[in-house]
PDB file of N, CA and C in Angstrom:
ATOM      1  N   UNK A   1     -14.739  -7.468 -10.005  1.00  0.00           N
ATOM      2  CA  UNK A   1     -13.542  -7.064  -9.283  1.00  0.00           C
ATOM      3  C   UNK A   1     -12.406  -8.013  -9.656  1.00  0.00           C
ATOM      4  N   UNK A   2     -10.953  -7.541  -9.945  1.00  0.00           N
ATOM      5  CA  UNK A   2      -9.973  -8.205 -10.329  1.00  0.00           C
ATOM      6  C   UNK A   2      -9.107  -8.774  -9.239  1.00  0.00           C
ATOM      7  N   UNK A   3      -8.976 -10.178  -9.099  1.00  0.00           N
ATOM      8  CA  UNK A   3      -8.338 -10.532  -7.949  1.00  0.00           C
ATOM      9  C   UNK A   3      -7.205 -10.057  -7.530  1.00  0.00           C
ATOM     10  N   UNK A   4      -6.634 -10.081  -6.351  1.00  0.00           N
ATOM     11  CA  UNK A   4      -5.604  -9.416  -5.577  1.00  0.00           C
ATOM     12  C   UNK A   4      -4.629 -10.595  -6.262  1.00  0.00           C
ATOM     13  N   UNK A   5      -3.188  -9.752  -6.396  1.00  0.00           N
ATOM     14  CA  UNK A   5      -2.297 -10.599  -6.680  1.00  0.00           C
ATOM     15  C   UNK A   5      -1.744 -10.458  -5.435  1.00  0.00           C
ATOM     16  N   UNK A   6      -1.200 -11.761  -4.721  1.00  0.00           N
ATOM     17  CA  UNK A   6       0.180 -11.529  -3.801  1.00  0.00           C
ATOM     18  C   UNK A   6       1.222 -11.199  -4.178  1.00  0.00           C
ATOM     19  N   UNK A   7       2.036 -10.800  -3.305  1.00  0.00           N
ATOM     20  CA  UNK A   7       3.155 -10.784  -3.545  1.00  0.00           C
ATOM     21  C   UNK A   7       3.751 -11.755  -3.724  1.00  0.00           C
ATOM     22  N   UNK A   8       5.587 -11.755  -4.399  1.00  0.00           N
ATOM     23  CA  UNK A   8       5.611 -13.149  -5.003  1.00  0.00           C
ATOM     24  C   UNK A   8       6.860 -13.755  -3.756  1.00  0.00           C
ATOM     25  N   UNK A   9       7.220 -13.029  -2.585  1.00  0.00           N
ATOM     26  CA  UNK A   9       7.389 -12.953  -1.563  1.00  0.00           C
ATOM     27  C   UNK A   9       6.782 -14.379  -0.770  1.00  0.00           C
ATOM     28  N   UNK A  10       7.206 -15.476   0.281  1.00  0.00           N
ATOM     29  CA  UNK A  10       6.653 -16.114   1.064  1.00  0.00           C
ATOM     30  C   UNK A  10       6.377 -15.542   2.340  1.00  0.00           C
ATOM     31  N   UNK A  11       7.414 -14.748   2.717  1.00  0.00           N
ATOM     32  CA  UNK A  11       7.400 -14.534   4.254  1.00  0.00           C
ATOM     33  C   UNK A  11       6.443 -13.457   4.318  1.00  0.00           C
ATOM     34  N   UNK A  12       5.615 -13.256   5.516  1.00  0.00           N
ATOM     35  CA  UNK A  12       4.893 -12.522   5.887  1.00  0.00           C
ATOM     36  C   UNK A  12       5.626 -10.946   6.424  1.00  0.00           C
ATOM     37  N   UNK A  13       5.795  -9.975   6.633  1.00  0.00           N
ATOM     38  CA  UNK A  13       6.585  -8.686   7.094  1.00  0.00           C
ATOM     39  C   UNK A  13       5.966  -7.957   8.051  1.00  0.00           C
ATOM     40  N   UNK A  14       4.529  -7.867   7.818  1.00  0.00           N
ATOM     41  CA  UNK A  14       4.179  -6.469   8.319  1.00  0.00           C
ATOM     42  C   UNK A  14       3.632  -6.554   9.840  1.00  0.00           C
ATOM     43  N   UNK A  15       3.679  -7.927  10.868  1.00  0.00           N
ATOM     44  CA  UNK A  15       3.642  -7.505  12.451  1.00  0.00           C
ATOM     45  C   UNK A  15       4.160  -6.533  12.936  1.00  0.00           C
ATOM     46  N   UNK A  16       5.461  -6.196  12.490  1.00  0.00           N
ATOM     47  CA  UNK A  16       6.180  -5.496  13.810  1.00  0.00           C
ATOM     48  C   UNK A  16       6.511  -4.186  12.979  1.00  0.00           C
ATOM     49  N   UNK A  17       5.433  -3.696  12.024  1.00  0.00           N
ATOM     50  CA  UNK A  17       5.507  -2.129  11.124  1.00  0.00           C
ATOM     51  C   UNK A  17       4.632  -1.349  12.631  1.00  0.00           C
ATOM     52  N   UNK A  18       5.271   0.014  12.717  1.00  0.00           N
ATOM     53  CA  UNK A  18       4.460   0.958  14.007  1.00  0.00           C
ATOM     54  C   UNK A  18       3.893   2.127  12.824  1.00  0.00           C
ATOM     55  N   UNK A  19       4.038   1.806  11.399  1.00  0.00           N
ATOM     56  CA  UNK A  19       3.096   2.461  10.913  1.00  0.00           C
ATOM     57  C   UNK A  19       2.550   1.896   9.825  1.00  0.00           C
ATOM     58  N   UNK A  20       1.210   2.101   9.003  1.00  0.00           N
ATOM     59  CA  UNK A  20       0.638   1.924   7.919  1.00  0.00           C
ATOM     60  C   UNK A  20      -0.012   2.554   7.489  1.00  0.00           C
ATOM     61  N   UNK A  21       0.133   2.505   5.619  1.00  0.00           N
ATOM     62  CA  UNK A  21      -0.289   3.338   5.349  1.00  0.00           C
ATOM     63  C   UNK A  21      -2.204   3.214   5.058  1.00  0.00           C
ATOM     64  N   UNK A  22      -2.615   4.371   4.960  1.00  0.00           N
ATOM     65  CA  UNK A  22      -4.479   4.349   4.603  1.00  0.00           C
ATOM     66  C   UNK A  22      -4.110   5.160   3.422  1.00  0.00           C
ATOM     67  N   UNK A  23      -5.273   4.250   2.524  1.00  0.00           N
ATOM     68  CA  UNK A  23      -5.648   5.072   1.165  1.00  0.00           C
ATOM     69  C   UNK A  23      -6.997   5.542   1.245  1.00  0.00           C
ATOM     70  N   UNK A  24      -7.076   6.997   0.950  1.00  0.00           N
ATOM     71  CA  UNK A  24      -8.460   7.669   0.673  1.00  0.00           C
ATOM     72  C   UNK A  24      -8.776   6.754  -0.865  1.00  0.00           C
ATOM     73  N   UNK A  25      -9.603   6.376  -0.794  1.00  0.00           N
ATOM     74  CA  UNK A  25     -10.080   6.005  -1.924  1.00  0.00           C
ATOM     75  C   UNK A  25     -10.752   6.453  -2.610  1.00  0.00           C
ATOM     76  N   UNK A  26     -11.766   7.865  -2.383  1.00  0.00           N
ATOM     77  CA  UNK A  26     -12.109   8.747  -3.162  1.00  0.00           C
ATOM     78  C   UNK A  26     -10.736   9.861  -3.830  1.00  0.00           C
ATOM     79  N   UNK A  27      -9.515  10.437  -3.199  1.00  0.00           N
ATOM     80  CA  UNK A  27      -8.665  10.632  -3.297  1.00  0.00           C
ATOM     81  C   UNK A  27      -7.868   9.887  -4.479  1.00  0.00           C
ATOM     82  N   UNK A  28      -7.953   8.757  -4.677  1.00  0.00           N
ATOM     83  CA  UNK A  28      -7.192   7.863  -5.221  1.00  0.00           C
ATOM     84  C   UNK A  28      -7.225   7.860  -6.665  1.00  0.00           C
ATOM     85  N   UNK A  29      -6.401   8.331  -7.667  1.00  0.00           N
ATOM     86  CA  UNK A  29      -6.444   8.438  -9.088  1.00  0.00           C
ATOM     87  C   UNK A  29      -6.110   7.114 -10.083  1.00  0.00           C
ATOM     88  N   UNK A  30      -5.603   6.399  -9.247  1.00  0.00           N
ATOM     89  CA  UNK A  30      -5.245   4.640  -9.587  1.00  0.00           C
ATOM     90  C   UNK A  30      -3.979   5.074 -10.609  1.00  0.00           C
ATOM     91  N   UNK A  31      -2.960   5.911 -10.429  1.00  0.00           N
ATOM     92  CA  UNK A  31      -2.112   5.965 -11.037  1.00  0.00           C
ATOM     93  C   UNK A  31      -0.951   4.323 -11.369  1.00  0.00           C
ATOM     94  N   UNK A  32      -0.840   4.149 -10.065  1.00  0.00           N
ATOM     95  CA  UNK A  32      -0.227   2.790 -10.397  1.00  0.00           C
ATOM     96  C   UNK A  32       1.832   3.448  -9.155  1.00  0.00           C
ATOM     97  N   UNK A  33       2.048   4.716  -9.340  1.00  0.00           N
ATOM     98  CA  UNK A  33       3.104   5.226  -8.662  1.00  0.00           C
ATOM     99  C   UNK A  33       3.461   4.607  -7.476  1.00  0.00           C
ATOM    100  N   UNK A  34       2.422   4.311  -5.963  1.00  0.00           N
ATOM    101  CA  UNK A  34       2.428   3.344  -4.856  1.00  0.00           C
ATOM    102  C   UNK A  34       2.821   2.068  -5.621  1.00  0.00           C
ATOM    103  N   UNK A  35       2.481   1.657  -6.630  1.00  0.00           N
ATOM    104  CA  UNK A  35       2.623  -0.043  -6.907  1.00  0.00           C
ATOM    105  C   UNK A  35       4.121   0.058  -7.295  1.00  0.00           C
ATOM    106  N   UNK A  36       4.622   0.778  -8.121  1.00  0.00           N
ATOM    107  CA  UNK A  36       5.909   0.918  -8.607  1.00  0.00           C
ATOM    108  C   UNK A  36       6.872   1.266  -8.018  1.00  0.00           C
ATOM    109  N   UNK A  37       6.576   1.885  -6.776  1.00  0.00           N
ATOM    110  CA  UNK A  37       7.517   2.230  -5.905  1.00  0.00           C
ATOM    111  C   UNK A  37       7.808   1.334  -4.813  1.00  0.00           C
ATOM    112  N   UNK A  38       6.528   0.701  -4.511  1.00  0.00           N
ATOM    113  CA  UNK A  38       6.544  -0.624  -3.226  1.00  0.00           C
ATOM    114  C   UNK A  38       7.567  -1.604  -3.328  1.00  0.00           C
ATOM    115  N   UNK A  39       8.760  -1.316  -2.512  1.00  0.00           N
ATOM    116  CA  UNK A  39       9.662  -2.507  -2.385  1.00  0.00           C
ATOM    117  C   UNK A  39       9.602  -3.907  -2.120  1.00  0.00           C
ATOM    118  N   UNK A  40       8.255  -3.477  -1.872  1.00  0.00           N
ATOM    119  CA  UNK A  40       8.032  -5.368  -0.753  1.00  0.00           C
ATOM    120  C   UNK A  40       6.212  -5.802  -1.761  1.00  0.00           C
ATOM    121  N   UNK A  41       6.595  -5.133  -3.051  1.00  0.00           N
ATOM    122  CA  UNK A  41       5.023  -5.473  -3.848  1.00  0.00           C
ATOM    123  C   UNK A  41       3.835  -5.747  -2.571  1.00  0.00           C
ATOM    124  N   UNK A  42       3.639  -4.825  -1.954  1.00  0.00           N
ATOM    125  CA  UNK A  42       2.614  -5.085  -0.929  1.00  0.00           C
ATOM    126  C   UNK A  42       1.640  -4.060  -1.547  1.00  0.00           C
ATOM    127  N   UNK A  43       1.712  -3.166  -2.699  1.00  0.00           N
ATOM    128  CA  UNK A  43       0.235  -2.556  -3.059  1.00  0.00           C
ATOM    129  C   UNK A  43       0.254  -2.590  -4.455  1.00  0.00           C
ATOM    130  N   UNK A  44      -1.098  -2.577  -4.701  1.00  0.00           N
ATOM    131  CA  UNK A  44      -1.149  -3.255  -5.540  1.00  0.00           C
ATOM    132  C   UNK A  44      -2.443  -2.008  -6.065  1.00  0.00           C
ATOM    133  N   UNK A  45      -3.081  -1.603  -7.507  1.00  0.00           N
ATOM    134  CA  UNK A  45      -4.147  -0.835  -8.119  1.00  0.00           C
ATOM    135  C   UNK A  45      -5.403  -1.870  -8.179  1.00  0.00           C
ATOM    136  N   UNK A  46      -6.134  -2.397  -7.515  1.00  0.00           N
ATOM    137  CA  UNK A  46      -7.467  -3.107  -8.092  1.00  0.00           C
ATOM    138  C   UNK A  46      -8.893  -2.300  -8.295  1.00  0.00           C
ATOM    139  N   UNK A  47      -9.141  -2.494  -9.189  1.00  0.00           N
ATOM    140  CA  UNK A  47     -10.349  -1.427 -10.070  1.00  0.00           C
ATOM    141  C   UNK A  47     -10.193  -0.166  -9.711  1.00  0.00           C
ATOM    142  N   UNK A  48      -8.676   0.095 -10.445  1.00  0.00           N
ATOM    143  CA  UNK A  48      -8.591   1.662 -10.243  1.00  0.00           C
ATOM    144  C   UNK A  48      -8.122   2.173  -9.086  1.00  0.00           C
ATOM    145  N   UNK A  49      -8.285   1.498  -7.876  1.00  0.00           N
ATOM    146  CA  UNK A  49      -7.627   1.890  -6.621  1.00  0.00           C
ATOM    147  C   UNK A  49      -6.630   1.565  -6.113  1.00  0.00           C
ATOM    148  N   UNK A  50      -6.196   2.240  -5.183  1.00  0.00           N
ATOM    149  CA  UNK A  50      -4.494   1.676  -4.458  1.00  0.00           C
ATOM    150  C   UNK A  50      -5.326   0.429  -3.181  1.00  0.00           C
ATOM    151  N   UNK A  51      -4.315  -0.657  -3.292  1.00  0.00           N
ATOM    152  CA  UNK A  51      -4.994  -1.564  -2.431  1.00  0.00           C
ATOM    153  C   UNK A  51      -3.573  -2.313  -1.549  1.00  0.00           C
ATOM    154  N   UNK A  52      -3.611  -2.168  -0.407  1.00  0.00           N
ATOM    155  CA  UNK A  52      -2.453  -2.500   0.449  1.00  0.00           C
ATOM    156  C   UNK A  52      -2.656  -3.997   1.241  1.00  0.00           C
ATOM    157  N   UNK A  53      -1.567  -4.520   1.058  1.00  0.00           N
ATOM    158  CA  UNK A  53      -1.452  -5.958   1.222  1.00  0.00           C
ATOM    159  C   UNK A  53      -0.734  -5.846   2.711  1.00  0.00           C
ATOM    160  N   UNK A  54      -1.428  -5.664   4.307  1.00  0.00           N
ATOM    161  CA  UNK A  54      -0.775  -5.461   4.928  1.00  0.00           C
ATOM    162  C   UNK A  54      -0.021  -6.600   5.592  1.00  0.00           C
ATOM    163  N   UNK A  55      -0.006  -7.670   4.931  1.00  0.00           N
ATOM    164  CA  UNK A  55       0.580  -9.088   5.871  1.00  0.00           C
ATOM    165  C   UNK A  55       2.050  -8.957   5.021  1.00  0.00           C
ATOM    166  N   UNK A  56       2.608  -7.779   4.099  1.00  0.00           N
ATOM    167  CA  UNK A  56       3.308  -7.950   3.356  1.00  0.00           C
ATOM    168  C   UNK A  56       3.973  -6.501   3.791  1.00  0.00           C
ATOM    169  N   UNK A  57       3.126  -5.375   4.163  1.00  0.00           N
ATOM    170  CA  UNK A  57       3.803  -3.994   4.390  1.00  0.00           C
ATOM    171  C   UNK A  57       4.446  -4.001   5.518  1.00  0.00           C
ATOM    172  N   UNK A  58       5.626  -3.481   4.852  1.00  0.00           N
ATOM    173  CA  UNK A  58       6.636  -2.938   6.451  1.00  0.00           C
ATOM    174  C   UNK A  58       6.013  -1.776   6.746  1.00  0.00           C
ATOM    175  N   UNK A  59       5.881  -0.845   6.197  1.00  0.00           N
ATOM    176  CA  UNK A  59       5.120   0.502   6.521  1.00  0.00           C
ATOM    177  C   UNK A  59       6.497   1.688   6.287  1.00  0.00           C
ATOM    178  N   UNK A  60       6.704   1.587   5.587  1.00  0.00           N
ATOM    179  CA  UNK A  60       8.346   2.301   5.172  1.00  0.00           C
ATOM    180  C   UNK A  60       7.187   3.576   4.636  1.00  0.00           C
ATOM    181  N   UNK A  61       6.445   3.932   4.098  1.00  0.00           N
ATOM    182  CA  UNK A  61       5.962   4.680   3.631  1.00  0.00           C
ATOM    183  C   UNK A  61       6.608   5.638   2.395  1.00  0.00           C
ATOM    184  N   UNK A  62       7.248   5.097   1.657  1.00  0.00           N
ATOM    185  CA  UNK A  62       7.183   4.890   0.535  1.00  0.00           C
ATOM    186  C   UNK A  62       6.210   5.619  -0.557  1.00  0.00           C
ATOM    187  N   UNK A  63       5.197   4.409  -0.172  1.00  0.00           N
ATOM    188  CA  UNK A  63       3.993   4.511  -1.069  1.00  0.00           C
ATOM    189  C   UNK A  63       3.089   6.355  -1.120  1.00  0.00           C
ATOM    190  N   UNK A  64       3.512   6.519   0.502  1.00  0.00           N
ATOM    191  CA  UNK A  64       2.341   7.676   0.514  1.00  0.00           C
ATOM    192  C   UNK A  64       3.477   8.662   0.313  1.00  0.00           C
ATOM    193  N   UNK A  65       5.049   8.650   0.184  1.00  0.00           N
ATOM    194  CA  UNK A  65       5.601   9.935   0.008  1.00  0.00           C
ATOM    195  C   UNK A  65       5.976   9.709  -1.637  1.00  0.00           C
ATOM    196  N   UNK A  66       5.558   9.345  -2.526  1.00  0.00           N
ATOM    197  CA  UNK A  66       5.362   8.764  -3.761  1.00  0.00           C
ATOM    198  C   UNK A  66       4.417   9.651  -5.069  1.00  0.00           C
ATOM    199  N   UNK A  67       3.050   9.069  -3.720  1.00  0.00           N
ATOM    200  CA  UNK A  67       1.709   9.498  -4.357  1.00  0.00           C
ATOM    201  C   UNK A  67       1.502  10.539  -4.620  1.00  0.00           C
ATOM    202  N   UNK A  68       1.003  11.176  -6.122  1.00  0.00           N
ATOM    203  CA  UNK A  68       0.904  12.492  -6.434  1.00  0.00           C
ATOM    204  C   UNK A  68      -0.081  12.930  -5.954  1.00  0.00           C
ATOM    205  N   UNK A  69      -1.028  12.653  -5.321  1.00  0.00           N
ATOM    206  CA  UNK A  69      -2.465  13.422  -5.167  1.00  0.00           C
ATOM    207  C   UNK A  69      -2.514  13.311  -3.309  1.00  0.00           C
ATOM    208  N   UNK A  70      -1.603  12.437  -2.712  1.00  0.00           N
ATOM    209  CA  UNK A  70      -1.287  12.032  -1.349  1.00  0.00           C
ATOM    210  C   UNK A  70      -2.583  11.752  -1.363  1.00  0.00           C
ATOM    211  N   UNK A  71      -3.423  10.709  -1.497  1.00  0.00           N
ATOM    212  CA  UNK A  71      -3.961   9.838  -0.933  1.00  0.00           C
ATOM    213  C   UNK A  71      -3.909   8.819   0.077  1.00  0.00           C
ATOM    214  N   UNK A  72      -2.285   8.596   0.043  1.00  0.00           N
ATOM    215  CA  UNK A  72      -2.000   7.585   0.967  1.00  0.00           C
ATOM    216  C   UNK A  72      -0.967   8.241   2.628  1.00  0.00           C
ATOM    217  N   UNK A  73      -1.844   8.116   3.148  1.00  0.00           N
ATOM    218  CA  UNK A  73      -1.807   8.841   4.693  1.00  0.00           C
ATOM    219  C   UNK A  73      -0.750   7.675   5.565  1.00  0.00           C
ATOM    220  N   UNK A  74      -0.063   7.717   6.195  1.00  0.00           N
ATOM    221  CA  UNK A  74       0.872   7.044   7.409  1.00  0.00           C
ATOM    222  C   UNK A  74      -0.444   7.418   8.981  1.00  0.00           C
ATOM    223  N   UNK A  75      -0.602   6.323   9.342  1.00  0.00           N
ATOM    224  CA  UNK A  75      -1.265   6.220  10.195  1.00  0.00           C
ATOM    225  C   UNK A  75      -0.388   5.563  11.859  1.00  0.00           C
ATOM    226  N   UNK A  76      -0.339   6.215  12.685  1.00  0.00           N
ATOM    227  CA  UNK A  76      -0.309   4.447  13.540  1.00  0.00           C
ATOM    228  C   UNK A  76      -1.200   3.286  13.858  1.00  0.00           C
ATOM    229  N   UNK A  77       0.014   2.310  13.712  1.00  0.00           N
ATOM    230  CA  UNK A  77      -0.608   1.152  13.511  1.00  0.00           C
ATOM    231  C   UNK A  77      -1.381   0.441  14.628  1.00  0.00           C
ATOM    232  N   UNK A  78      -1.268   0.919  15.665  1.00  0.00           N
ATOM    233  CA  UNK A  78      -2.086   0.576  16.740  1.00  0.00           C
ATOM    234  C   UNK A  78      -3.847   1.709  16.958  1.00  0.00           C
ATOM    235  N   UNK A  79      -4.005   2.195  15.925  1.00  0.00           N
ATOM    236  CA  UNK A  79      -4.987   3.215  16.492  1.00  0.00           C
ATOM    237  C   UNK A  79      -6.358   2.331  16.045  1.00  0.00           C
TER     238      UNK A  79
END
């Protein structure tokens, strides 16, 4: 497995997000589109999959209105 890169970001973001996103990971084609679109480099592709850095996501969702195959679902963040 290829280590997670952080973001190159210090501050932490994602307490006060009321949403986040979930990746189906069978769903997931590892295009790389979520990574390229993420404003705040909070996701990232590791072995092929979309992988979300949530101490870094605002939850703008972005990523999942992006994704061609919508793998990546907006959830609330309290559930």
């Amino acid at each position: 497995m290829q280590n997670y890169v952080k973001p190159k970001c210090t501050n932490k973001t994602g307490s006060w997000r009321s949403q986040k996103p979930v990746v189906n990971k069978e769903k997931c084609i590892g295009c790389g589109t979520c990574e390229r679109s993420c404003p705040d480099m909070a996701v990232k592709v590791v072995d092929g999959k979309a992988v979300v850095d949530y101490d870094y996501c605002k939850g703008c969702g972005i990523c999942a209105n992006e994704c061609p195959v919508k793998c990546i679902q907006m959830k609330p963040e309290k559930e």
